[in-house]
Protein backbone atom coordinates (compact mmCIF):
# COMPACT_ATOMS: atom_id res chain seq x y z
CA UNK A 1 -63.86 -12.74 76.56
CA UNK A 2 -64.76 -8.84 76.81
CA UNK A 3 -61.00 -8.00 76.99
CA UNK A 4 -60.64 -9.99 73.78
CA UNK A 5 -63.88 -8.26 71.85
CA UNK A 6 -62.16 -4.64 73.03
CA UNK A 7 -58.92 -5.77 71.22
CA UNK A 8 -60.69 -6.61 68.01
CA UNK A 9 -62.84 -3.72 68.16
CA UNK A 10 -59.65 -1.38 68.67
CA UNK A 11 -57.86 -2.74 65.51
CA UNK A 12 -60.80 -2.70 63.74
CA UNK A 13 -61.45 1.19 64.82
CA UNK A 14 -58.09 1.45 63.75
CA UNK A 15 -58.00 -0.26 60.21
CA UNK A 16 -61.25 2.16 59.55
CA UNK A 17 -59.06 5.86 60.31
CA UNK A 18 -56.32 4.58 58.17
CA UNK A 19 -58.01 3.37 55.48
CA UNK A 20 -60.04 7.27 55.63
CA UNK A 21 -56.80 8.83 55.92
CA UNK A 22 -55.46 7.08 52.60
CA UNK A 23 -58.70 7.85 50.85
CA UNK A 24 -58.86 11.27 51.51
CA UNK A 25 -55.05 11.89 50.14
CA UNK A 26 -55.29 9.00 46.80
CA UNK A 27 -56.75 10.61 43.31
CA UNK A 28 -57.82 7.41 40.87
CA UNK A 29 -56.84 8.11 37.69
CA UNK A 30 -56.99 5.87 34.16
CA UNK A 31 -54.22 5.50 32.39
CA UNK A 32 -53.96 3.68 29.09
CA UNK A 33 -51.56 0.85 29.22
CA UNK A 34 -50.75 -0.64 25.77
CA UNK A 35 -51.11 -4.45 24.98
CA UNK A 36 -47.89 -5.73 24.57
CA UNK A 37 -46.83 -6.61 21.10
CA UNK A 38 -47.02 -10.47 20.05
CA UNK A 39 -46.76 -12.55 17.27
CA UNK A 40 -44.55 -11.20 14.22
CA UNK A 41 -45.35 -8.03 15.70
CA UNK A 42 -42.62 -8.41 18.60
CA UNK A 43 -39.74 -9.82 16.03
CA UNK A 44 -40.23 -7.71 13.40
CA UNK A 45 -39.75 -3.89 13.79
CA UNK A 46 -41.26 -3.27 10.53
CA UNK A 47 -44.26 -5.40 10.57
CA UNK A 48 -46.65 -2.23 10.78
CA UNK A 49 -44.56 -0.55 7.88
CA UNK A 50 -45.66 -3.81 5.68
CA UNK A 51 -48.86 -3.74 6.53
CA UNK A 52 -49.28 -0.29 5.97
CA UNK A 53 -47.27 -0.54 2.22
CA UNK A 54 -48.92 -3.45 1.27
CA UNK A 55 -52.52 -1.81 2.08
CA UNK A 56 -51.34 1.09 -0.32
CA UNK A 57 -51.05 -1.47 -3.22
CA UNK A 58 -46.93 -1.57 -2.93
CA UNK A 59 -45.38 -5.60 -2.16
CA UNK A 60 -43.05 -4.77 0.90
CA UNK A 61 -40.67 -7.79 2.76
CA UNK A 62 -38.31 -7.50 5.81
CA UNK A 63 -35.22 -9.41 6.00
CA UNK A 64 -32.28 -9.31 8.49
CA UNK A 65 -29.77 -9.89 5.30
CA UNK A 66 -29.22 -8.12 2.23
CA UNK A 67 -29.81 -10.67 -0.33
CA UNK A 68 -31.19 -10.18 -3.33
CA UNK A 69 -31.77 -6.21 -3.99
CA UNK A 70 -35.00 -4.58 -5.21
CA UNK A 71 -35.71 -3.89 -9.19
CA UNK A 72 -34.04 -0.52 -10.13
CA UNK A 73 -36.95 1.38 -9.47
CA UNK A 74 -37.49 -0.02 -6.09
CA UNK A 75 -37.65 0.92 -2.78
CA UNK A 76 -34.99 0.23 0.35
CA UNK A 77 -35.22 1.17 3.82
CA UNK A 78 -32.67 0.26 6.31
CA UNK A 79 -32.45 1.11 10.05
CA UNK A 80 -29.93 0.01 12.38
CA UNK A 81 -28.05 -0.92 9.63
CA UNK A 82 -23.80 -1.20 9.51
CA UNK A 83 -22.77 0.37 6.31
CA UNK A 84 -20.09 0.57 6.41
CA UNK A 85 -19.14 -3.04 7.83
CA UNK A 86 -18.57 -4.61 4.09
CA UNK A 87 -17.79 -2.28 1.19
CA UNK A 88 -19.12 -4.98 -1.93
CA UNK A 89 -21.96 -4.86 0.05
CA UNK A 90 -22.14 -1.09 0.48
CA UNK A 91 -21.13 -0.63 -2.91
CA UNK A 92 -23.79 -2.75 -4.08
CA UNK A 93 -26.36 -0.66 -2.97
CA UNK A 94 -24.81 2.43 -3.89
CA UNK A 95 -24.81 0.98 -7.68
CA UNK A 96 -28.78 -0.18 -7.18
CA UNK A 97 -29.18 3.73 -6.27
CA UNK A 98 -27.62 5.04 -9.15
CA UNK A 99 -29.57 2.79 -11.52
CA UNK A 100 -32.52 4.36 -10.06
CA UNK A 101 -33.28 2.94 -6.99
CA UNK A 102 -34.62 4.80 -3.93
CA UNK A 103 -32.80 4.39 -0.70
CA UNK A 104 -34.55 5.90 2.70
CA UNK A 105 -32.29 5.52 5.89
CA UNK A 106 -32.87 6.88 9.45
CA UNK A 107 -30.48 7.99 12.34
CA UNK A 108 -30.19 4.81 13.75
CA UNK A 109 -27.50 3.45 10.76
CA UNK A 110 -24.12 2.76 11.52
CA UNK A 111 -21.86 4.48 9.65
CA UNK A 112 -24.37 7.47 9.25
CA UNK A 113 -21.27 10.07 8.22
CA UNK A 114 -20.24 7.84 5.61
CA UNK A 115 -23.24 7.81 4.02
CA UNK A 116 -23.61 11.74 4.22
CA UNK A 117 -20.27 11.65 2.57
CA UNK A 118 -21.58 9.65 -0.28
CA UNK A 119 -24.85 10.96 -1.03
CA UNK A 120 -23.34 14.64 -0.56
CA UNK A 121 -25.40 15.90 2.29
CA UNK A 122 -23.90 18.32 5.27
CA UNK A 123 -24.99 17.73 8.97
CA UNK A 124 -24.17 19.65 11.29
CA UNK A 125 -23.89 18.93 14.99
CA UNK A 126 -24.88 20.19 17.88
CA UNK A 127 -21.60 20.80 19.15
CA UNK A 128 -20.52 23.27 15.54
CA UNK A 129 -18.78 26.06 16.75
CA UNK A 130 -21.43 28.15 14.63
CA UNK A 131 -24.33 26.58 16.65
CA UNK A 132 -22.92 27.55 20.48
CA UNK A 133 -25.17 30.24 20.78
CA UNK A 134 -28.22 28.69 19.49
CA UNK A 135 -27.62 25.32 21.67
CA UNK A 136 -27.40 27.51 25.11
CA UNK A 137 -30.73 29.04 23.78
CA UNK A 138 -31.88 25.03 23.24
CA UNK A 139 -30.67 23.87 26.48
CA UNK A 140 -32.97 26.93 28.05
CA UNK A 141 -35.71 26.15 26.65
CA UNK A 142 -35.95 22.48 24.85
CA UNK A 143 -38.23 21.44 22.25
CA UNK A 144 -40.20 19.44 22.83
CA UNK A 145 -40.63 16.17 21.64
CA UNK A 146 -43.23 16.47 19.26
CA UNK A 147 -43.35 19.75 17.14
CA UNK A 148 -44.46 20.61 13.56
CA UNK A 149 -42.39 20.20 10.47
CA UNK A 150 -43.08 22.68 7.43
CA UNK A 151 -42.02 20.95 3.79
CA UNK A 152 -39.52 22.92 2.16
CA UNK A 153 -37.42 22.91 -1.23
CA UNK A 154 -34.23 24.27 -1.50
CA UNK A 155 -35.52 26.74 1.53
CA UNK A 156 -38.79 27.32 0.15
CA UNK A 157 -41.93 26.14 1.25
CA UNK A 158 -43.83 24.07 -1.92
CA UNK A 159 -47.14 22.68 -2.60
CA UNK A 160 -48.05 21.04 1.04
CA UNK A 161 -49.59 23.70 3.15
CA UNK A 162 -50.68 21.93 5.97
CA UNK A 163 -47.62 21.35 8.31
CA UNK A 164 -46.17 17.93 9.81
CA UNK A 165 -46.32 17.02 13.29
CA UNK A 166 -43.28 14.45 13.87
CA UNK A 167 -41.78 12.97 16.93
CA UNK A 168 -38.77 11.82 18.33
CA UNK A 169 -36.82 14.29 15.91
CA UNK A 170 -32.55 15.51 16.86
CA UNK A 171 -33.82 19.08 18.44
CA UNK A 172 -30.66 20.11 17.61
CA UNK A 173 -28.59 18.85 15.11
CA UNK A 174 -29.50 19.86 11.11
CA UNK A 175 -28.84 19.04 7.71
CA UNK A 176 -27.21 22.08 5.73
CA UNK A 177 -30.04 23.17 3.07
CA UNK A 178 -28.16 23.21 -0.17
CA UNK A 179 -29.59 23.33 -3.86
CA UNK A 180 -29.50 19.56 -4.30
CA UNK A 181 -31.86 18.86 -1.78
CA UNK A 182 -35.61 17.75 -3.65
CA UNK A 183 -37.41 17.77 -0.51
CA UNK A 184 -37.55 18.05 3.14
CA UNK A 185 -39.17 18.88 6.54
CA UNK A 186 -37.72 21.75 8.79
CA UNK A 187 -38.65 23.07 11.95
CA UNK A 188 -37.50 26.20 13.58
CA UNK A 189 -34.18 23.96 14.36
CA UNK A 190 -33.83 23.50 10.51
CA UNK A 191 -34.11 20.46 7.77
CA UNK A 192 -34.38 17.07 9.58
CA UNK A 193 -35.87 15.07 7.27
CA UNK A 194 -33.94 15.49 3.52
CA UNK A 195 -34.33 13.46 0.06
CA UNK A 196 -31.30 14.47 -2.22
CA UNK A 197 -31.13 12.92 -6.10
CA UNK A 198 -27.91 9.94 -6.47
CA UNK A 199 -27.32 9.28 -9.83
CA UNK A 200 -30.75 7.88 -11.31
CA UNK A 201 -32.29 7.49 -7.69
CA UNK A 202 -32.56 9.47 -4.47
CA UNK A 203 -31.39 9.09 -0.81
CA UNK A 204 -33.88 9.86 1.51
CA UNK A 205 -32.28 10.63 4.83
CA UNK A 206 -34.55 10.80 8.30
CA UNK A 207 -33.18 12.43 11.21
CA UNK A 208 -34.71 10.38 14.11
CA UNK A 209 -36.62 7.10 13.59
CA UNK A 210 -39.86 7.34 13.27
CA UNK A 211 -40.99 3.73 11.02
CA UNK A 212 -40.10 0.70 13.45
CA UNK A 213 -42.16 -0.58 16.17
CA UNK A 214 -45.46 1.67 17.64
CA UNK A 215 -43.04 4.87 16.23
CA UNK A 216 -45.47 4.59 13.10
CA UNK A 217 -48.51 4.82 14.61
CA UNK A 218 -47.33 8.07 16.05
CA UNK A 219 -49.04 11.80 14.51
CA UNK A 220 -47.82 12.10 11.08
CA UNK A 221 -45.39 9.52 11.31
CA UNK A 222 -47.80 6.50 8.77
CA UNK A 223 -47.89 10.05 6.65
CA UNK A 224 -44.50 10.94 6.33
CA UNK A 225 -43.17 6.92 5.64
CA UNK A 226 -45.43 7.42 2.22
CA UNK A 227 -43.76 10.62 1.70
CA UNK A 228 -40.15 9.49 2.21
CA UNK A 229 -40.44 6.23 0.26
CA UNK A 230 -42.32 8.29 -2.98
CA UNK A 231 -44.58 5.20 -2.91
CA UNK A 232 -46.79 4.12 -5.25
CA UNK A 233 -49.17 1.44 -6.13
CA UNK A 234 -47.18 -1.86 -7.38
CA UNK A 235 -43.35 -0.69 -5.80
CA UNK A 236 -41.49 -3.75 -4.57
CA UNK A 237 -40.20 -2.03 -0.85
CA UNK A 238 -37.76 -3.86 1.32
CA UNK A 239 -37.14 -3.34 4.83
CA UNK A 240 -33.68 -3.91 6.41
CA UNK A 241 -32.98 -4.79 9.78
CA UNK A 242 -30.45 -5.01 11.87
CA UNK A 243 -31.19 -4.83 15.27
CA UNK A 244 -31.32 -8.66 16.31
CA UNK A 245 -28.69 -10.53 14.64
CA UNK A 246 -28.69 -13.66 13.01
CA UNK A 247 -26.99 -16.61 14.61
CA UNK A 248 -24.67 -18.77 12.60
CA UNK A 249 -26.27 -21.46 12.65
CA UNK A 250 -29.74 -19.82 11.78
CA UNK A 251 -27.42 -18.06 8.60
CA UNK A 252 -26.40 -22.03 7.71
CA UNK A 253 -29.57 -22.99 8.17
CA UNK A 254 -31.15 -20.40 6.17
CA UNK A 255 -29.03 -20.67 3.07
CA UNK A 256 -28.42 -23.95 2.97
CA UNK A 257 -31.04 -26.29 4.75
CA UNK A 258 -30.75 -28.83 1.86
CA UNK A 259 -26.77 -29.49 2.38
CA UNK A 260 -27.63 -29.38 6.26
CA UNK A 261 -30.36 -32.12 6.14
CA UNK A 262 -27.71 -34.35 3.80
CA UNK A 263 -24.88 -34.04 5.60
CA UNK A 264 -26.90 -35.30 9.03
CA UNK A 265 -28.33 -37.86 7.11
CA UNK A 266 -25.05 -39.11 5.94
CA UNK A 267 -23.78 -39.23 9.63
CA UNK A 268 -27.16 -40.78 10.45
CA UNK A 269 -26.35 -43.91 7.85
CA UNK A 270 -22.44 -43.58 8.94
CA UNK A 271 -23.20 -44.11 12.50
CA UNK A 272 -26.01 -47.11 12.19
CA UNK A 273 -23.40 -48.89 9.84
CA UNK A 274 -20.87 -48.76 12.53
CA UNK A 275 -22.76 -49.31 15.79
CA UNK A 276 -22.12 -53.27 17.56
CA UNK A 277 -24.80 -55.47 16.67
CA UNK A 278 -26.63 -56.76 20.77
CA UNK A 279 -27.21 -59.96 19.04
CA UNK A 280 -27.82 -61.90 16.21
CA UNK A 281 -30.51 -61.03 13.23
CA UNK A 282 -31.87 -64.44 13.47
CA UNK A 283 -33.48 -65.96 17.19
CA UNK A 284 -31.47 -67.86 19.57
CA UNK A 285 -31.31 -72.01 19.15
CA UNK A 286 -33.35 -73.56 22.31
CA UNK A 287 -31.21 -74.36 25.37
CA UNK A 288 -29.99 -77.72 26.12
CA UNK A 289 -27.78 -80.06 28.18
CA UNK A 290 -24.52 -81.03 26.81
CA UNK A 291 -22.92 -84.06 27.25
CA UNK A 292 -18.88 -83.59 29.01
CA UNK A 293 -17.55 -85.32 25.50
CA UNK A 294 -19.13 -82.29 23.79
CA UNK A 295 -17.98 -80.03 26.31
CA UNK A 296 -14.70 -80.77 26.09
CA UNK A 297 -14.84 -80.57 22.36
CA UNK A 298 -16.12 -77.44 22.98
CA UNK A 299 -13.25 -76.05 25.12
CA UNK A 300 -10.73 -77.34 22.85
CA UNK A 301 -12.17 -75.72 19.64
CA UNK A 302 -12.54 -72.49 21.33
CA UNK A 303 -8.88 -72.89 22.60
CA UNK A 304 -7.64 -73.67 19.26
CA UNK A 305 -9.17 -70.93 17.84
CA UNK A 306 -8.59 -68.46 20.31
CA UNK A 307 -4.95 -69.12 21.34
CA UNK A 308 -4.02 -71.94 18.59
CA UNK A 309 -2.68 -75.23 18.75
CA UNK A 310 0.67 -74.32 20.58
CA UNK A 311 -1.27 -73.22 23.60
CA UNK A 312 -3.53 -76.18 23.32
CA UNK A 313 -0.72 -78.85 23.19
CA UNK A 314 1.07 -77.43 26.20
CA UNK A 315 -2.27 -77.41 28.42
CA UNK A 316 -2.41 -81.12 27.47
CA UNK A 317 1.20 -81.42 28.34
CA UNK A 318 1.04 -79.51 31.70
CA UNK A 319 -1.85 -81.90 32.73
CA UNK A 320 0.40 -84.71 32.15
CA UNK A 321 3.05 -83.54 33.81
CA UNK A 322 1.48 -82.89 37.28
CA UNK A 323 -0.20 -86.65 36.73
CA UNK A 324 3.10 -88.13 36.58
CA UNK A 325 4.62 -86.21 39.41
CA UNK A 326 2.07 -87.20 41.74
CA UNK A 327 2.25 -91.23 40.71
CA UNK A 328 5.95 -91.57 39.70
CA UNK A 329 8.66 -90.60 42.05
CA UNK A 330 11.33 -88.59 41.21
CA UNK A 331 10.06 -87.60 37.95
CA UNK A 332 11.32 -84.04 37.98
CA UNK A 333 14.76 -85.77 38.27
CA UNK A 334 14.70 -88.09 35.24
CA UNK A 335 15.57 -87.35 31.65
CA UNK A 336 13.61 -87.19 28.68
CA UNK A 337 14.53 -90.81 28.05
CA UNK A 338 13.65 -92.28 31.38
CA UNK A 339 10.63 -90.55 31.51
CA UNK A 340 9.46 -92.17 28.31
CA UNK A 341 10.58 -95.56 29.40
CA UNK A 342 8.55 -95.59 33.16
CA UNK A 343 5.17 -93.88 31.17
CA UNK A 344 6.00 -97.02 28.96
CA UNK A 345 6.20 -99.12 31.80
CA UNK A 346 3.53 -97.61 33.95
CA UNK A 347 0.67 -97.72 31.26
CA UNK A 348 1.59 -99.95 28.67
CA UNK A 349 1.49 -97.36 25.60
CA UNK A 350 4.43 -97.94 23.18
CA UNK A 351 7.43 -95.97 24.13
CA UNK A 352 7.81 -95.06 20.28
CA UNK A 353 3.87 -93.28 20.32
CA UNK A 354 4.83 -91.31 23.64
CA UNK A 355 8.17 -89.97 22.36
CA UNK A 356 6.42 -88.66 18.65
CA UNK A 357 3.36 -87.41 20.84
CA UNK A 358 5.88 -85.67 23.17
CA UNK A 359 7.84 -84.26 20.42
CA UNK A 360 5.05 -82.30 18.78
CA UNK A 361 6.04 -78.89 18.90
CA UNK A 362 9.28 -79.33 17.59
CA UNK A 363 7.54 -81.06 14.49
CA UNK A 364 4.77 -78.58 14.88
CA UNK A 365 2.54 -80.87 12.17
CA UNK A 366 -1.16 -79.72 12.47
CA UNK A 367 -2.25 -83.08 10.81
CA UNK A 368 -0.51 -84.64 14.33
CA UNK A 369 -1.83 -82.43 16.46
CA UNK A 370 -4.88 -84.47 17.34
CA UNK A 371 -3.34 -87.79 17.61
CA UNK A 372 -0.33 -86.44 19.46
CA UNK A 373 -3.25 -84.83 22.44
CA UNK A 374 -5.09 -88.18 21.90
CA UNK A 375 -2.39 -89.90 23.06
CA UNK A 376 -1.27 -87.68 25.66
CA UNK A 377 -4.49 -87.65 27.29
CA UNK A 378 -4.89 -91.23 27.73
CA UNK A 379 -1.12 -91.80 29.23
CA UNK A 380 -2.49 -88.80 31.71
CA UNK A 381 -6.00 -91.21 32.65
CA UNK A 382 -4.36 -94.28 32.53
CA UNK A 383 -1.73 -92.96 35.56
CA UNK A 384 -4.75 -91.43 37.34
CA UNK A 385 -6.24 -95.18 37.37
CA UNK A 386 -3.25 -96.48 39.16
């Protein structure tokens, strides 16, 4: 018992020093975890973009499909976006912008150089020949990831004094300031955010993306979505998607649940017409004994039916046949003629009924058919009684 108390007193001792040791070299700190997004929240990467729009008076959507585009003065912002994947699609919106429209797109489209291309803007690359020396001087010393923005015009700084914190901006690539540019945000990289007039609208182009997810809750980030989409009170904004693709069958299903619910209900009505009745609509007649008469009655309607008469007659036949080989001898030797004349003899039925009875299926009459079976029958009982 002592030995056993020393053993539990040494583990204890010991539990004691290392839980001091790991004390003495642990700092508690709190860190802010965030709540995990839920609801529409977690499908839709512009849900706080809508509620911040629709809290500024604008009526914002977000769809994963075109459809139908915004009135010409209307606002549309796409992000992760392919568009150059269908040109009367692309072309589309390239007419909407022309009639006025205002298109704001970030760095996450697909087919970003095209669009350059279109709305004549210059970007140039961190890997320019022109820009070697200042990306050596970048990779030295990085930005970091949040920095301040100025807004500029043409190269010259206008009306908005206070500058722009932003995040998540290219620290390296640039758009080329040119004349056509309206407005824009530069840092000491150069322009990275840049609005440029198309026709009757504008092309707002945002080098990074700062509007989907928590991005917008980020510094200036609620700030500059206002700025880029030139909102105002009563603008019908849609947000554009594509980052989670549709299925096809939630595309069918979307555009044409009517023709979806018809067609199953047609296979619904095709398939119930079809299917094997398990029994009869009406209930079954009580059971009861049958007499042998109606038994046999039985039999030889269902054989008559089933098989028809030739099969019938030549069961009757075959019966007589192994009843007269069993009671007259050498039957299987006699002909047609002699047979006739000892089932004559034997059971005292004319010899003129046996031979028409016999002879049915070369008459084949279905009015003789009974009497001809009648008569066969009782030759058959009548040399079973001898």
């Amino acid at each position: 018992m002592i030995r056993g108390h020393i053993i539990a007193l040494i583990v204890l001792l010991a539990l004691v020093l290392l839980g001091s040791y790991l004390a003495s070299i642990s700092t508690w700190k709190e860190q802010k975890i965030p709540t995990p997004l839920g609801g529409d929240a977690a499908l839709n990467p512009f849900y706080a973009a809508e509620r911040l729009t629709n809290s500024l008076g604008a009526k914002s959507m977000s769809r994963r499909s075109l459809g139908d585009l915004p009135p010409a003065d209307g606002v549309l912002v796409l992000t992760a976006w392919h568009w150059s994947i269908s040109a009367p699609r692309r072309e589309s919106i390239e007419r909407w912008v022309e009639a006025g429209g205002r298109l704001v797109v970030d760095s996450s489209l697909f087919g970003f150089d095209e669009l350059l291309t279109w709305a004549g803007l210059e970007y140039r690359y961190p890997d320019d020949s022109d820009d070697e020396e200042e990306d050596e001087e970048n990779e030295a010393e990085p930005l970091p990831d949040c920095r301040d923005f100025e807004s500029q015009v043409s190269g010259g700084i206008v009306g908005e004094a206070r500058n722009w914190e932003l995040c998540g901006m290219d620290p390296a690539g640039r758009f080329i300031a040119d004349d056509r540019i309206s407005w824009g945000l530069a840092d000491e990289s150069g322009l990275q955010v840049v609005r440029v007039p198309v026709g009757e609208g504008s092309v707002t182009v945002v080098d990074g993306t700062p509007f989907t997810w928590r991005e917008l809750q980020r510094v200036d980030h609620a700030r500059l979505l206002v700025r880029a989409l030139a909102l105002q009170r009563g603008d019908q904004v849609v947000f554009l998607s594509a980052d989670r693709e549709q299925s096809l069958l939630e595309l069918i299903w979307q555009n044409g649940a009517a023709a979806v619910l018809l067609a199953l209900l047609a296979i619904g009505i095709a398939l119930w017409r079809s299917v094997v009745s398990f029994g009869p609509p009406l209930a079954a007649p009580p059971i009861a004994r049958r007499s042998l008469v109606e038994q046999i009655r039985g039999t030889g309607r269902f054989l008559l039916r089933a098989n028809g008469a030739g099969d019938l007659f030549g069961a009757v036949h075959e019966a007589l046949e192994r009843a007269a080989e069993r009671r007259i001898r050498g039957w299987h030797k006699m002909s047609e003629a002699e047979r006739l004349d000892q089932l004559s003899a034997v059971t005292g039925i004319e010899r003129g009924r046996l031979a028409t009875a016999r002879d049915w299926p070369r008459q084949a009459r279905k009015a003789d058919l009974t009497t001809s079976i009648a008569c066969l029958e009782a030759t058959r009982r009548l040399l079973a009684a001898k």
